[in-house]
N, C-alpha and C. Protein backbone atom coordinates (compact mmCIF):
# COMPACT_ATOMS: atom_id res chain seq x y z
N UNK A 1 -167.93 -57.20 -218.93
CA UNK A 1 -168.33 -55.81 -218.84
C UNK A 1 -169.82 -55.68 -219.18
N UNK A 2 -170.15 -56.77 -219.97
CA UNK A 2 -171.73 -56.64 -220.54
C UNK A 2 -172.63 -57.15 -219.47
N UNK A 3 -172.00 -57.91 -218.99
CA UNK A 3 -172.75 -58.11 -217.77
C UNK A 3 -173.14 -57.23 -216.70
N UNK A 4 -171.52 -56.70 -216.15
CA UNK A 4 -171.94 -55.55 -214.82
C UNK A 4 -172.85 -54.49 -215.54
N UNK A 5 -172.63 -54.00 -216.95
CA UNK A 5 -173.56 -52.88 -217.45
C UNK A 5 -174.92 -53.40 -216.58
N UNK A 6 -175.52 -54.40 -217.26
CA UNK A 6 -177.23 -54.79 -217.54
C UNK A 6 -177.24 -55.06 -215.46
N UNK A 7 -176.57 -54.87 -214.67
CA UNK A 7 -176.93 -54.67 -213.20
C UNK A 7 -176.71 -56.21 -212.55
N UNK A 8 -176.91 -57.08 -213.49
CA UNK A 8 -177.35 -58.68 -212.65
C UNK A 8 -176.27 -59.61 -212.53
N UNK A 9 -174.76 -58.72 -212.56
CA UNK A 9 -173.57 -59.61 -211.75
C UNK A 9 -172.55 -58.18 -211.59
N UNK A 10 -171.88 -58.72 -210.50
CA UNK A 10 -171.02 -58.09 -209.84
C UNK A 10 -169.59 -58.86 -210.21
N UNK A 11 -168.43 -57.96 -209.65
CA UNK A 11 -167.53 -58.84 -209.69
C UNK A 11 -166.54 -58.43 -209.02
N UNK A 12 -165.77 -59.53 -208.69
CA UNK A 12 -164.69 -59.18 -207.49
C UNK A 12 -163.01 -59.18 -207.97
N UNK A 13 -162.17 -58.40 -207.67
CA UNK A 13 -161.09 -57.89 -208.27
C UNK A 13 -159.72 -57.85 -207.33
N UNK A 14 -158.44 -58.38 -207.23
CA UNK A 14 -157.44 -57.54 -206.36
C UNK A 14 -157.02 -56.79 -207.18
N UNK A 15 -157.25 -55.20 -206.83
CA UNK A 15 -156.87 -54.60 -207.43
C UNK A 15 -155.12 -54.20 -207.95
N UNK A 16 -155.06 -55.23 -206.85
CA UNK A 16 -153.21 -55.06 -206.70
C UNK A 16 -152.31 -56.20 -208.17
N UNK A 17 -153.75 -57.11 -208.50
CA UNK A 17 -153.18 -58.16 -209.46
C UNK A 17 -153.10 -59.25 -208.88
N UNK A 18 -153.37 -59.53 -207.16
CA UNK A 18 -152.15 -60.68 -206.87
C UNK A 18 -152.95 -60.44 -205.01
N UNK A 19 -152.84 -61.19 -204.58
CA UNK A 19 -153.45 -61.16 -202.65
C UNK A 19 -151.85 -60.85 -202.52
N UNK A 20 -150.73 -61.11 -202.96
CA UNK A 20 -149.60 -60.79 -202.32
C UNK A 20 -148.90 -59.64 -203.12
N UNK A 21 -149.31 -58.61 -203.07
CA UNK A 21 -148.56 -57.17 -203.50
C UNK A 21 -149.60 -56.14 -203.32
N UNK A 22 -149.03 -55.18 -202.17
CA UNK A 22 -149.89 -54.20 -202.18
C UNK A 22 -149.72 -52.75 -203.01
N UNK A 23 -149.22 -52.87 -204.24
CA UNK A 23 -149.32 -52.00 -205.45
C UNK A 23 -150.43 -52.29 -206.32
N UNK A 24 -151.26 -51.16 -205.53
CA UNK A 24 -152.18 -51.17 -206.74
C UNK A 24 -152.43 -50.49 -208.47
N UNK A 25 -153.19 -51.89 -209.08
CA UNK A 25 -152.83 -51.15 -210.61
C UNK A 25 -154.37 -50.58 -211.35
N UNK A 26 -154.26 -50.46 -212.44
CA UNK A 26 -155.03 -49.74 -213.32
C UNK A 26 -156.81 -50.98 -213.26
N UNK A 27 -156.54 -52.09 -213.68
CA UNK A 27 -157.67 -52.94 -213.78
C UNK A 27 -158.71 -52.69 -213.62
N UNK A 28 -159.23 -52.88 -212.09
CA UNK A 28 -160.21 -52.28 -211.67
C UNK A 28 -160.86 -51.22 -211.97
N UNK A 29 -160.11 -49.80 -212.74
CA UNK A 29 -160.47 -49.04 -212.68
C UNK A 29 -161.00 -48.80 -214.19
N UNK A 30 -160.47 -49.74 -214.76
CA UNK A 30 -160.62 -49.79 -216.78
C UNK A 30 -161.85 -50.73 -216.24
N UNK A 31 -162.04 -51.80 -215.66
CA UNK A 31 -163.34 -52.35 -215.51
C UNK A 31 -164.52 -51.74 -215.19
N UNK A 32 -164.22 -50.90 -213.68
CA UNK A 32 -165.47 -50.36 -213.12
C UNK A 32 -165.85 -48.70 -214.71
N UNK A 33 -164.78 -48.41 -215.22
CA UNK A 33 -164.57 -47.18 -216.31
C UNK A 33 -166.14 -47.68 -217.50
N UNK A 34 -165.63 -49.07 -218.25
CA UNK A 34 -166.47 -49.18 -219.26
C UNK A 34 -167.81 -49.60 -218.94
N UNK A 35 -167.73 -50.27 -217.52
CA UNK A 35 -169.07 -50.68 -216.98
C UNK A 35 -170.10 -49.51 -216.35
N UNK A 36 -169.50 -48.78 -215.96
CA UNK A 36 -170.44 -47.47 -215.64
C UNK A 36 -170.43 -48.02 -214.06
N UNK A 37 -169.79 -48.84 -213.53
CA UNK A 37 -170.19 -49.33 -211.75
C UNK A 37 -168.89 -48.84 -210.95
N UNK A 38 -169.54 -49.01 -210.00
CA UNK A 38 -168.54 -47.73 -208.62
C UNK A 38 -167.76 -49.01 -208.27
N UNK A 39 -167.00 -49.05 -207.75
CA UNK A 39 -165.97 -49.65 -206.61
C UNK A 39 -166.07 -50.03 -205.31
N UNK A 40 -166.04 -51.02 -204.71
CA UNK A 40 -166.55 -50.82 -203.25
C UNK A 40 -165.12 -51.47 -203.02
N UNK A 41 -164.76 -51.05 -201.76
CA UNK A 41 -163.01 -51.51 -201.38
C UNK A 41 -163.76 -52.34 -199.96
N UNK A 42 -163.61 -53.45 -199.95
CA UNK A 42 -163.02 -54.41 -198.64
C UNK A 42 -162.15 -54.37 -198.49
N UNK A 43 -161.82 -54.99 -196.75
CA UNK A 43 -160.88 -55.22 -196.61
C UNK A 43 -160.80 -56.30 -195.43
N UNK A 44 -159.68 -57.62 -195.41
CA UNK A 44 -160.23 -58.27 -194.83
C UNK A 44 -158.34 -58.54 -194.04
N UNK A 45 -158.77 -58.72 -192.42
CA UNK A 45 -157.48 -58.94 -191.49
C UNK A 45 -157.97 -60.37 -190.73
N UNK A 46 -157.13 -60.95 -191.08
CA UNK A 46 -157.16 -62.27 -190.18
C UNK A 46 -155.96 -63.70 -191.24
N UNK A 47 -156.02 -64.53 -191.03
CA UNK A 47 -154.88 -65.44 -191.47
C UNK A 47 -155.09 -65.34 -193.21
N UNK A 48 -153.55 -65.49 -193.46
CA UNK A 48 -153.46 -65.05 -194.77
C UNK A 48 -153.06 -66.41 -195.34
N UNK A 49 -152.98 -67.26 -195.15
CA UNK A 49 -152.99 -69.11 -195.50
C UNK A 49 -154.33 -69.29 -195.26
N UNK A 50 -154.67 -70.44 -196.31
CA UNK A 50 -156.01 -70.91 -195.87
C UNK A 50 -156.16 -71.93 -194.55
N UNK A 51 -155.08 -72.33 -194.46
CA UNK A 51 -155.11 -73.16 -193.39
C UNK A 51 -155.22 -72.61 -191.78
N UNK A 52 -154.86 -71.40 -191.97
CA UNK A 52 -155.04 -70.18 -191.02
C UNK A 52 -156.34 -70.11 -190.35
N UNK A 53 -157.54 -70.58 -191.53
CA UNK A 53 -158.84 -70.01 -191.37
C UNK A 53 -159.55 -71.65 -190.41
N UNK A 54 -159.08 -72.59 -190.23
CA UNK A 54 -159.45 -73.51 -189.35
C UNK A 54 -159.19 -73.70 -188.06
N UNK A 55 -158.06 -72.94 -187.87
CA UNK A 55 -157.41 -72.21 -186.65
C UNK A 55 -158.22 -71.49 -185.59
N UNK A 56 -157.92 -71.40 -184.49
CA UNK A 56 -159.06 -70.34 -183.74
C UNK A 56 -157.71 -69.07 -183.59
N UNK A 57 -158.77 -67.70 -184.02
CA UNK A 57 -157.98 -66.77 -184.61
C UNK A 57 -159.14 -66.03 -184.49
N UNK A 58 -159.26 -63.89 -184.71
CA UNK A 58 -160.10 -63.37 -185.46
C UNK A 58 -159.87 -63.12 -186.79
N UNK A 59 -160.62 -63.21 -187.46
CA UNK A 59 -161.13 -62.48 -188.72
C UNK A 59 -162.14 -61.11 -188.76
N UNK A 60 -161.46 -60.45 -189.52
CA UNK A 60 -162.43 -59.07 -189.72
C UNK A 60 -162.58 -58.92 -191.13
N UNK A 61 -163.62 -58.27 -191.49
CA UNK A 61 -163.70 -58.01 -192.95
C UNK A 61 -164.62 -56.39 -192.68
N UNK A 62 -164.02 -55.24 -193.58
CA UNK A 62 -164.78 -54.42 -193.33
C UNK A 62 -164.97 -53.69 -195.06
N UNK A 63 -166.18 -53.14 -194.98
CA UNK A 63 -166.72 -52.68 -196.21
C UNK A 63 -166.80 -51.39 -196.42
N UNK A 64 -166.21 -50.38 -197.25
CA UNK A 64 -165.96 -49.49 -197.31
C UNK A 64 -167.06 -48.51 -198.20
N UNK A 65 -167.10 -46.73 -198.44
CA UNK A 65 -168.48 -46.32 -199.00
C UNK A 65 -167.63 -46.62 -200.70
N UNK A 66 -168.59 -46.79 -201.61
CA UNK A 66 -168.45 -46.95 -202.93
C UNK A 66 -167.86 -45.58 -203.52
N UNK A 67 -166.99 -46.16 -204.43
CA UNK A 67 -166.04 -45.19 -205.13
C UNK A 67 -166.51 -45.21 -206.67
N UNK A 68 -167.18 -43.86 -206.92
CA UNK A 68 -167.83 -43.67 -208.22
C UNK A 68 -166.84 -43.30 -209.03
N UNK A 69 -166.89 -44.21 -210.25
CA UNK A 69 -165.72 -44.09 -211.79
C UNK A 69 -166.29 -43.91 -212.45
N UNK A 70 -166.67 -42.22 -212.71
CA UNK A 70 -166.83 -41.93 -213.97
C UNK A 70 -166.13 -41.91 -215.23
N UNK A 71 -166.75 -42.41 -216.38
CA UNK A 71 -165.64 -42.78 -218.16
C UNK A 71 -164.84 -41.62 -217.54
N UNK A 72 -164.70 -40.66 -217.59
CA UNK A 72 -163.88 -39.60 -218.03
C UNK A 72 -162.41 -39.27 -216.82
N UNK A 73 -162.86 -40.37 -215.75
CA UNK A 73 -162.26 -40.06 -214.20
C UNK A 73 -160.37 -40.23 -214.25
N UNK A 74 -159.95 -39.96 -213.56
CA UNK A 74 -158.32 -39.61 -213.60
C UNK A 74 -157.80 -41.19 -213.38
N UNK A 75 -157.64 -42.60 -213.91
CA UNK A 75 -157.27 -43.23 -213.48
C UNK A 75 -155.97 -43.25 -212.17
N UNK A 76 -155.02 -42.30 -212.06
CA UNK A 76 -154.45 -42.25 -210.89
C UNK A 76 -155.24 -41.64 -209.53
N UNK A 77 -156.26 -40.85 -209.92
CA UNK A 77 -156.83 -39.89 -208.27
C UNK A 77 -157.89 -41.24 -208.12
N UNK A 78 -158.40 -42.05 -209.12
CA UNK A 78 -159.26 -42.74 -208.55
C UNK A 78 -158.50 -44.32 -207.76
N UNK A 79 -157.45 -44.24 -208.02
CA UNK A 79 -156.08 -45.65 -207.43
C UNK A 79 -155.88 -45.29 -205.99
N UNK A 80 -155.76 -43.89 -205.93
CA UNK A 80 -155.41 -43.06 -204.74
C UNK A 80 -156.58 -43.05 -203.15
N UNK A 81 -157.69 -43.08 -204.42
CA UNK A 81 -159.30 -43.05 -203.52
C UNK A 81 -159.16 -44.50 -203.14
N UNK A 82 -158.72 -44.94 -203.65
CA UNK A 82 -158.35 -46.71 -203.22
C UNK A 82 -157.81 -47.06 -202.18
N UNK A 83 -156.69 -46.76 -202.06
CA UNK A 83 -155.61 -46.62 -201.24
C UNK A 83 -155.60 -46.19 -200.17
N UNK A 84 -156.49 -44.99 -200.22
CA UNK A 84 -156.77 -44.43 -198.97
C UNK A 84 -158.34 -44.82 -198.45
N UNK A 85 -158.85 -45.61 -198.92
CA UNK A 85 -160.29 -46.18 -198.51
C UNK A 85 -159.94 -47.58 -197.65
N UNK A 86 -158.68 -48.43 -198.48
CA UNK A 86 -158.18 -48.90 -198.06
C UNK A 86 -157.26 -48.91 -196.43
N UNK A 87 -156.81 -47.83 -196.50
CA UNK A 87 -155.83 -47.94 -195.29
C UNK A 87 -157.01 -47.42 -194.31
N UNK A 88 -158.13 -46.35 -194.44
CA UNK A 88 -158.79 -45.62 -193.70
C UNK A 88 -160.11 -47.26 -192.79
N UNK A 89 -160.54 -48.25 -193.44
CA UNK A 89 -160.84 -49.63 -193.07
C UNK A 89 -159.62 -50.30 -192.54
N UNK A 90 -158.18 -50.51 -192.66
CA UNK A 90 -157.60 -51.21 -191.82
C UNK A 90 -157.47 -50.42 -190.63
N UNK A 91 -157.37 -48.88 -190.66
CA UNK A 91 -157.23 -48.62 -190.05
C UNK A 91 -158.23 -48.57 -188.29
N UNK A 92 -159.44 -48.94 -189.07
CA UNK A 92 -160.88 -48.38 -188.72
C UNK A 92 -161.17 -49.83 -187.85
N UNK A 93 -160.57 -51.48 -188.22
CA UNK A 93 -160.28 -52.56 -187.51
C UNK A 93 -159.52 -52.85 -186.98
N UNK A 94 -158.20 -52.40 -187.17
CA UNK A 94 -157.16 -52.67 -185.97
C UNK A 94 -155.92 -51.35 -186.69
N UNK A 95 -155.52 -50.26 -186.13
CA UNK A 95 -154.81 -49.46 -186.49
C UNK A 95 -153.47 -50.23 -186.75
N UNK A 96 -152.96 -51.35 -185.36
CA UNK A 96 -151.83 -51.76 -185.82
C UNK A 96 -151.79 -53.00 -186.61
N UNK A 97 -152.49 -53.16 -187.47
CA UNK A 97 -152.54 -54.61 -188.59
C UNK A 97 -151.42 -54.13 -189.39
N UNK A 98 -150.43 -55.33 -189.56
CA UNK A 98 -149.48 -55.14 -190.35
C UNK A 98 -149.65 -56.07 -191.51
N UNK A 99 -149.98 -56.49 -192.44
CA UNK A 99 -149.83 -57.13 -193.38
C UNK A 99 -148.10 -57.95 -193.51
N UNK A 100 -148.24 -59.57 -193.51
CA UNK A 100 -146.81 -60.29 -193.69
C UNK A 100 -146.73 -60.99 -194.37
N UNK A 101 -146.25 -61.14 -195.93
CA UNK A 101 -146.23 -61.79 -196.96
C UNK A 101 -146.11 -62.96 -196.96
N UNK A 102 -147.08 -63.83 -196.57
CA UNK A 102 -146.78 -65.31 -196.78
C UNK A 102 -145.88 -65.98 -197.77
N UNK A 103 -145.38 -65.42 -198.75
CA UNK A 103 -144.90 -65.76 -199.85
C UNK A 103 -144.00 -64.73 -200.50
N UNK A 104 -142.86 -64.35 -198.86
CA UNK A 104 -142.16 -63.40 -199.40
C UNK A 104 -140.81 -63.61 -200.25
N UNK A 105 -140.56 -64.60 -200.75
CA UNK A 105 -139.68 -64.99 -201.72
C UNK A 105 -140.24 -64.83 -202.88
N UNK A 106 -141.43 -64.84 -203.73
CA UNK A 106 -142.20 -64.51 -204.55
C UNK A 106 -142.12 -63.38 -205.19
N UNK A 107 -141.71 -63.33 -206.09
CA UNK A 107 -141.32 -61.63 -206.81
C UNK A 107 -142.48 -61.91 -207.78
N UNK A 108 -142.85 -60.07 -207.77
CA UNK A 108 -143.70 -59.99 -209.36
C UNK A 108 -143.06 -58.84 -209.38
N UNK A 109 -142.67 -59.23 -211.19
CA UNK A 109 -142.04 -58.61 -212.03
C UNK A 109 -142.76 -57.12 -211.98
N UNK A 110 -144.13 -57.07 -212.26
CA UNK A 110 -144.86 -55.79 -212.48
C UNK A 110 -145.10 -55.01 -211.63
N UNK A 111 -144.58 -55.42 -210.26
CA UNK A 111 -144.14 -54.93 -208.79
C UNK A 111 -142.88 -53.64 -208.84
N UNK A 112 -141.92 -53.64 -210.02
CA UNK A 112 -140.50 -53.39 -209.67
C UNK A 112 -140.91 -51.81 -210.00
């Protein structure tokens, strides 16, 4: 956190906990909260194995406008600004991208 304060590192987050669960949680938002830094939501469609990525395939990655967390901000309306920054970029690269759990036998508990 002392870091993102002073400007000279960034840092990268699933906000969901996990590349495989799309419930997103609080983290991000207690991070970007004490650091005083906004949020920027990517989002990236193309093979979800790494082995995927040697493949001839597309990949998209799209970058979304920054989501300002102010200390005092609603941790749920700012999850929500997520969510919907989120779907508004998949939507914005391929409307019908479906996301398919590579690892759908995989339960997380903090999912239920």
């Amino acid at each position: 956190v002392k870091e993102l304060r002073s400007g000279t590192r960034n840092f990268m987050i699933f906000p969901s906990g996990s590349r495989h669960s799309s419930k997103l949680k609080g983290g991000a938002v207690l991070i970007a909260k004490m650091s005083g830094r906004s949020l920027l939501p990517v989002v990236y469609q193309g093979p979800l194995k790494f082995i995927g990525l040697f493949r001839r395939g597309s990949t998209s990655v799209a970058f979304g406008p920054l989501i300002p967390v102010p200390k005092k901000a609603d941790e749920k309306e700012i999850i929500i600004s997520m969510q919907k920054a989120f779907s508004d970029l998949d939507k914005k690269i391929n409307k019908n991208w479906v996301y398919i759990d590579p690892h759908p036998k995989r339960t997380n508990n903090n999912d239920k």
